[in-house]
C-alpha atoms as a PDB file:
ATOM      1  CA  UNK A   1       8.835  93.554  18.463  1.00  0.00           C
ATOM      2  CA  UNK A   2       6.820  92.419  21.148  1.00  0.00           C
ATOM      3  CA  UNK A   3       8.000  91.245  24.586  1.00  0.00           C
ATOM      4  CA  UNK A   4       6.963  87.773  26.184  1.00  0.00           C
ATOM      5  CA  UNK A   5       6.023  87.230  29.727  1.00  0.00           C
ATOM      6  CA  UNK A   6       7.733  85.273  32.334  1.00  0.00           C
ATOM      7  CA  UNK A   7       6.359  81.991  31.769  1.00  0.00           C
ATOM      8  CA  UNK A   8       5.221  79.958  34.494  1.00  0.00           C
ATOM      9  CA  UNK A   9       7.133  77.655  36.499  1.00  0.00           C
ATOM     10  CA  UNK A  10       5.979  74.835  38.953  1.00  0.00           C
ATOM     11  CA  UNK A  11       7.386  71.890  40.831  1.00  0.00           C
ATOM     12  CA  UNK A  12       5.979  68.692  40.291  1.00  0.00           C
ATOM     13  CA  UNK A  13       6.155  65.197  41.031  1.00  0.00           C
ATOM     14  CA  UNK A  14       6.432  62.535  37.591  1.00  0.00           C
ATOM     15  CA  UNK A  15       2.899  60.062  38.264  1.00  0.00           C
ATOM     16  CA  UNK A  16       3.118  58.684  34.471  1.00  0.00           C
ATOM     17  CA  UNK A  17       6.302  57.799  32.160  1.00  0.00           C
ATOM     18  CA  UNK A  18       4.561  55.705  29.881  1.00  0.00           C
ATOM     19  CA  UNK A  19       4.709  57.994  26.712  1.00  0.00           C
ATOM     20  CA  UNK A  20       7.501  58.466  24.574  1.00  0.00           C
ATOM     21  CA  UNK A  21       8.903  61.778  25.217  1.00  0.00           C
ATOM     22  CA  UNK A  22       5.900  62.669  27.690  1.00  0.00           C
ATOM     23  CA  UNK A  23       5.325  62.617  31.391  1.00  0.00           C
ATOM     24  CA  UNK A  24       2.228  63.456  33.621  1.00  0.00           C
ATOM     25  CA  UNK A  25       3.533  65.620  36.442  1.00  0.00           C
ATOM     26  CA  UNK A  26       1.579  65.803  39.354  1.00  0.00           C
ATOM     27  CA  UNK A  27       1.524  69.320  41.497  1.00  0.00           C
ATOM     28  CA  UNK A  28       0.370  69.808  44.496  1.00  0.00           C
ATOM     29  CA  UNK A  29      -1.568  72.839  46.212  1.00  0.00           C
ATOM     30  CA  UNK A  30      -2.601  74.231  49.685  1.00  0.00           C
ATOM     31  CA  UNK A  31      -5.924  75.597  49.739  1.00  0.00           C
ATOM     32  CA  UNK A  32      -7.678  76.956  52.373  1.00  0.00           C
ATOM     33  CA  UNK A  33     -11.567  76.051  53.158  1.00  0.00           C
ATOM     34  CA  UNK A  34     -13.690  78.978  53.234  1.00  0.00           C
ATOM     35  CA  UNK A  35     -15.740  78.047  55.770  1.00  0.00           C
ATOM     36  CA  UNK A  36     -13.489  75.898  58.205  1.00  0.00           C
ATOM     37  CA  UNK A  37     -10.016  77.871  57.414  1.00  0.00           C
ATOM     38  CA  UNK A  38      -8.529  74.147  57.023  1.00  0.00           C
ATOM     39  CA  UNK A  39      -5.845  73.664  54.277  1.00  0.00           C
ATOM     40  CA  UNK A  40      -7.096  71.492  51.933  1.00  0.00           C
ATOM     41  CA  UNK A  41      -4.622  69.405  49.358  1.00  0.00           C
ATOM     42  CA  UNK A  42      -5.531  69.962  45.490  1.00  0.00           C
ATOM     43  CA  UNK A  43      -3.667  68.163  42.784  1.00  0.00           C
ATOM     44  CA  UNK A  44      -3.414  68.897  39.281  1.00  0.00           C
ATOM     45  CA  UNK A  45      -2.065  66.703  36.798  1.00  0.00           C
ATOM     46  CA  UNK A  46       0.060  68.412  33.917  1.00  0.00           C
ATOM     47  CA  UNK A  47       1.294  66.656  30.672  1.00  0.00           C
ATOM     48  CA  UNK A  48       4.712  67.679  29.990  1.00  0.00           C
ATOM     49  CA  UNK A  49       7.406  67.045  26.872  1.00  0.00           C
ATOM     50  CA  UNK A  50      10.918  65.576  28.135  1.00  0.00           C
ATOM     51  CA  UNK A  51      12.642  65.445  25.107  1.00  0.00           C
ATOM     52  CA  UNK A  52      15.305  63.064  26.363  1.00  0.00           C
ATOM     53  CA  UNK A  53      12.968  60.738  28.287  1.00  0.00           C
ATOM     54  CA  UNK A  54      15.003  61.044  31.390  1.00  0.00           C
ATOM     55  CA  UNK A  55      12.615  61.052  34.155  1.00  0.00           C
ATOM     56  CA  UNK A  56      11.307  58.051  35.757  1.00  0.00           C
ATOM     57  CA  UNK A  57       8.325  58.038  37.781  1.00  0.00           C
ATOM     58  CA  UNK A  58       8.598  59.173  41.455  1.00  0.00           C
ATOM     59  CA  UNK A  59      11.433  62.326  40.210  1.00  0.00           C
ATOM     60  CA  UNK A  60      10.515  65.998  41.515  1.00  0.00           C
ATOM     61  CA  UNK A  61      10.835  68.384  38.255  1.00  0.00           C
ATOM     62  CA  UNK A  62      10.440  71.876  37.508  1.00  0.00           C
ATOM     63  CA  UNK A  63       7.971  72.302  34.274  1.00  0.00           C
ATOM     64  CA  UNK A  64       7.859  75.591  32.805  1.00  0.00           C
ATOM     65  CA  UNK A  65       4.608  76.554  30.707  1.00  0.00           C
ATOM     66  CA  UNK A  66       5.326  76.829  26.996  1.00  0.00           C
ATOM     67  CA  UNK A  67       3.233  76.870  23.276  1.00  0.00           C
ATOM     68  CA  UNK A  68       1.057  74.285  23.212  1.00  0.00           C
ATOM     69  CA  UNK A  69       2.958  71.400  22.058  1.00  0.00           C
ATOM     70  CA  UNK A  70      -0.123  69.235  21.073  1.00  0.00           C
ATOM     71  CA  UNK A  71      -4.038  68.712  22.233  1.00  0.00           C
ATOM     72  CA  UNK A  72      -2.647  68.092  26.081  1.00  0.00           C
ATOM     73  CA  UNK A  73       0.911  69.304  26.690  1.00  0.00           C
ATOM     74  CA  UNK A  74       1.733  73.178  27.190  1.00  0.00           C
ATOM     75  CA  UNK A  75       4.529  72.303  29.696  1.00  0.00           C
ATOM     76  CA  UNK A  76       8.462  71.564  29.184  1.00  0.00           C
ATOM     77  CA  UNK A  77      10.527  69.443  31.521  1.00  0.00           C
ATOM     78  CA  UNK A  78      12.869  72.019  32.303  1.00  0.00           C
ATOM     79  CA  UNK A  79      14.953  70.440  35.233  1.00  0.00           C
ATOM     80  CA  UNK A  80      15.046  67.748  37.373  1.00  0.00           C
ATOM     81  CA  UNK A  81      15.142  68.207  41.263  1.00  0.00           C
ATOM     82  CA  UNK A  82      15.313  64.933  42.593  1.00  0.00           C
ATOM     83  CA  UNK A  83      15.444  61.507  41.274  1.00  0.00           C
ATOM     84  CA  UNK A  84      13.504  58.868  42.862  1.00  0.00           C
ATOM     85  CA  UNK A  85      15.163  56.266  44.568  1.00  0.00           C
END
């Protein structure tokens, strides 16, 4: 039998909560400019399932990378941090 990898994890803010059972989490980045040694801010958006529709836009949440659940979403809500206020 073979074993599985640790699967990703990353900590995200919820930008979308429109979907039924799906959120777009927003994560942030710090990048650093090659030529200027600046950080820079880059922000990828990740569709991910929340089976119990319990986030609301403006929650922090952990998403952990998973089989690809449809065309967009490879992530699971797996916990939320913080709930917005």
């Amino acid at each position: 039998m073979k074993k599985r990898g640790i699967p990703k994890q990353v900590i995200g803010t919820v930008v979308s909560d429109k979907m039924d059972k799906t959120t777009v989490v927003a994560v942030e980045r710090l990048v650093k400019h090659p030529l200027y040694q600046k950080y820079i801010r880059r922000r990828a958006k990740f569709s991910a399932h929340d089976e119990a529709n319990a986030c609301r836009i403006g929650d922090k949440v952990i998403i952990t990378e998973s089989r690809p659940l449809s065309k967009n979403k490879k992530w699971r809500v797996s916990k939320i941090v913080e709930k917005a206020v």
